[in-house]
Protein backbone atom coordinates (compact mmCIF):
# COMPACT_ATOMS: atom_id res chain seq x y z
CA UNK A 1 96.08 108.41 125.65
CA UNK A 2 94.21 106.41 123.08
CA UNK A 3 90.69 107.14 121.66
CA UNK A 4 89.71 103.74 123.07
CA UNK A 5 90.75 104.08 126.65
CA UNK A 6 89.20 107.42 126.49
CA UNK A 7 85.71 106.39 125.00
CA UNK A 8 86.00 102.93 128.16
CA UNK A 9 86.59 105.64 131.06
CA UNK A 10 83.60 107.81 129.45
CA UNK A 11 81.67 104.35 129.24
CA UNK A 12 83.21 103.12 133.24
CA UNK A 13 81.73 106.61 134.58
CA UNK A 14 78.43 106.96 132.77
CA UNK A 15 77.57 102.97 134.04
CA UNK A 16 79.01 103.85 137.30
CA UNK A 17 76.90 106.68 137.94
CA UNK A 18 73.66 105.18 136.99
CA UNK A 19 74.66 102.16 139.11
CA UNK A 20 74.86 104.65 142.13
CA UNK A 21 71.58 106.24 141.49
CA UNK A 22 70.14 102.59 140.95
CA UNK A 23 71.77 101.62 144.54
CA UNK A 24 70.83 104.47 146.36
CA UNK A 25 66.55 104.44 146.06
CA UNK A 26 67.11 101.08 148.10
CA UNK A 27 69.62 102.29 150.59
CA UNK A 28 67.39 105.64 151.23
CA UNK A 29 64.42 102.93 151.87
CA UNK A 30 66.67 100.65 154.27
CA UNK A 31 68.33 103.85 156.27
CA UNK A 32 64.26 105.13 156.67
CA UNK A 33 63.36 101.39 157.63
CA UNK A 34 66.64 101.59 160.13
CA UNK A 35 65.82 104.82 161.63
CA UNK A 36 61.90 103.72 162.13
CA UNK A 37 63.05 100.56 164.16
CA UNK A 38 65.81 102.67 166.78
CA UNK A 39 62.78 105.07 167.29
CA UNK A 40 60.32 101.57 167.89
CA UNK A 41 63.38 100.50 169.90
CA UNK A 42 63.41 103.29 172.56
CA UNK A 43 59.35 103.43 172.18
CA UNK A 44 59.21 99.77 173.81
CA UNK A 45 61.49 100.44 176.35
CA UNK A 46 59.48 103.26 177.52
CA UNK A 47 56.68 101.34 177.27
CA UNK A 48 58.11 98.66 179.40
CA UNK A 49 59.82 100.76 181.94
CA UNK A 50 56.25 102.72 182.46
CA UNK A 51 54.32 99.68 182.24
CA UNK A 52 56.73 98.25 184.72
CA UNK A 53 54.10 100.06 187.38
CA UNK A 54 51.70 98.59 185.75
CA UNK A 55 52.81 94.88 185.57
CA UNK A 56 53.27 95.04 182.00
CA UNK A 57 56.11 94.06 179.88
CA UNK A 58 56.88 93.73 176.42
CA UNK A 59 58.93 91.62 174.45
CA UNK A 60 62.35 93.69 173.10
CA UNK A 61 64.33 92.39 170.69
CA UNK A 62 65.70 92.80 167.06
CA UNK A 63 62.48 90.81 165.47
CA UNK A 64 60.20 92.85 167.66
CA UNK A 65 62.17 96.66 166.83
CA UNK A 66 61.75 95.57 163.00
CA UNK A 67 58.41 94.60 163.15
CA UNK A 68 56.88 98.07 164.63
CA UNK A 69 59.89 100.08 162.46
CA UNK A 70 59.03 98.61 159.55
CA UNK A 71 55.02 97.93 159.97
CA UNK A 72 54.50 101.23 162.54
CA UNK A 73 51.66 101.43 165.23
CA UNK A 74 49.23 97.93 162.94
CA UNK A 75 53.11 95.99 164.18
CA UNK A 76 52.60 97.20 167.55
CA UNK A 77 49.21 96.25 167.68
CA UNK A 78 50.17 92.73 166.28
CA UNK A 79 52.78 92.44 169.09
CA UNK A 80 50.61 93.01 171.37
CA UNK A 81 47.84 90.72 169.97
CA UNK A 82 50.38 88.23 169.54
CA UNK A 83 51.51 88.73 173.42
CA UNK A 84 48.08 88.63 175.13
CA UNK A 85 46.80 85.60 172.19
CA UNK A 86 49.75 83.13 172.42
């Protein structure tokens, strides 16, 4: 092989590999932001199926799931502010 296709695959691999450490820091933050809204997913549910005694329901949906995953127990609080408010 040439010098100059040598030196471009050295150059390809070096970008490539800093692209992939530049793209992973946001995929790590999105997979933790993922995994926080299936665990605020189930929470509700067992929320609403014990609070199904107690004649209380909450909303559960995709908005709702995101909004205690990503914001934790202050977007469960605003959930419920916003249920017992509006």
């Amino acid at each position: 092989m040439e010098l100059n296709v040598l030196l471009g695959i050295a150059v390809a691999a070096i970008v490539g590999l800093y692209l992939l450490r530049a793209l992973s820091q946001p995929l790590t933050q999105l997979g933790k932001v993922a995994l926080r809204s299936a665990v605020a997913f189930f929470v509700i549910w067992a929320v609403n199926v014990v609070g199904a005694f107690f004649g209380f329901h909450m909303g559960l949906n995709l908005a709702s799931a995101l909004t205690v995953g990503f914001l934790g127990l202050p977007g469960a609080a605003l959930l419920l502010a916003v249920k017992y408010l509006i």
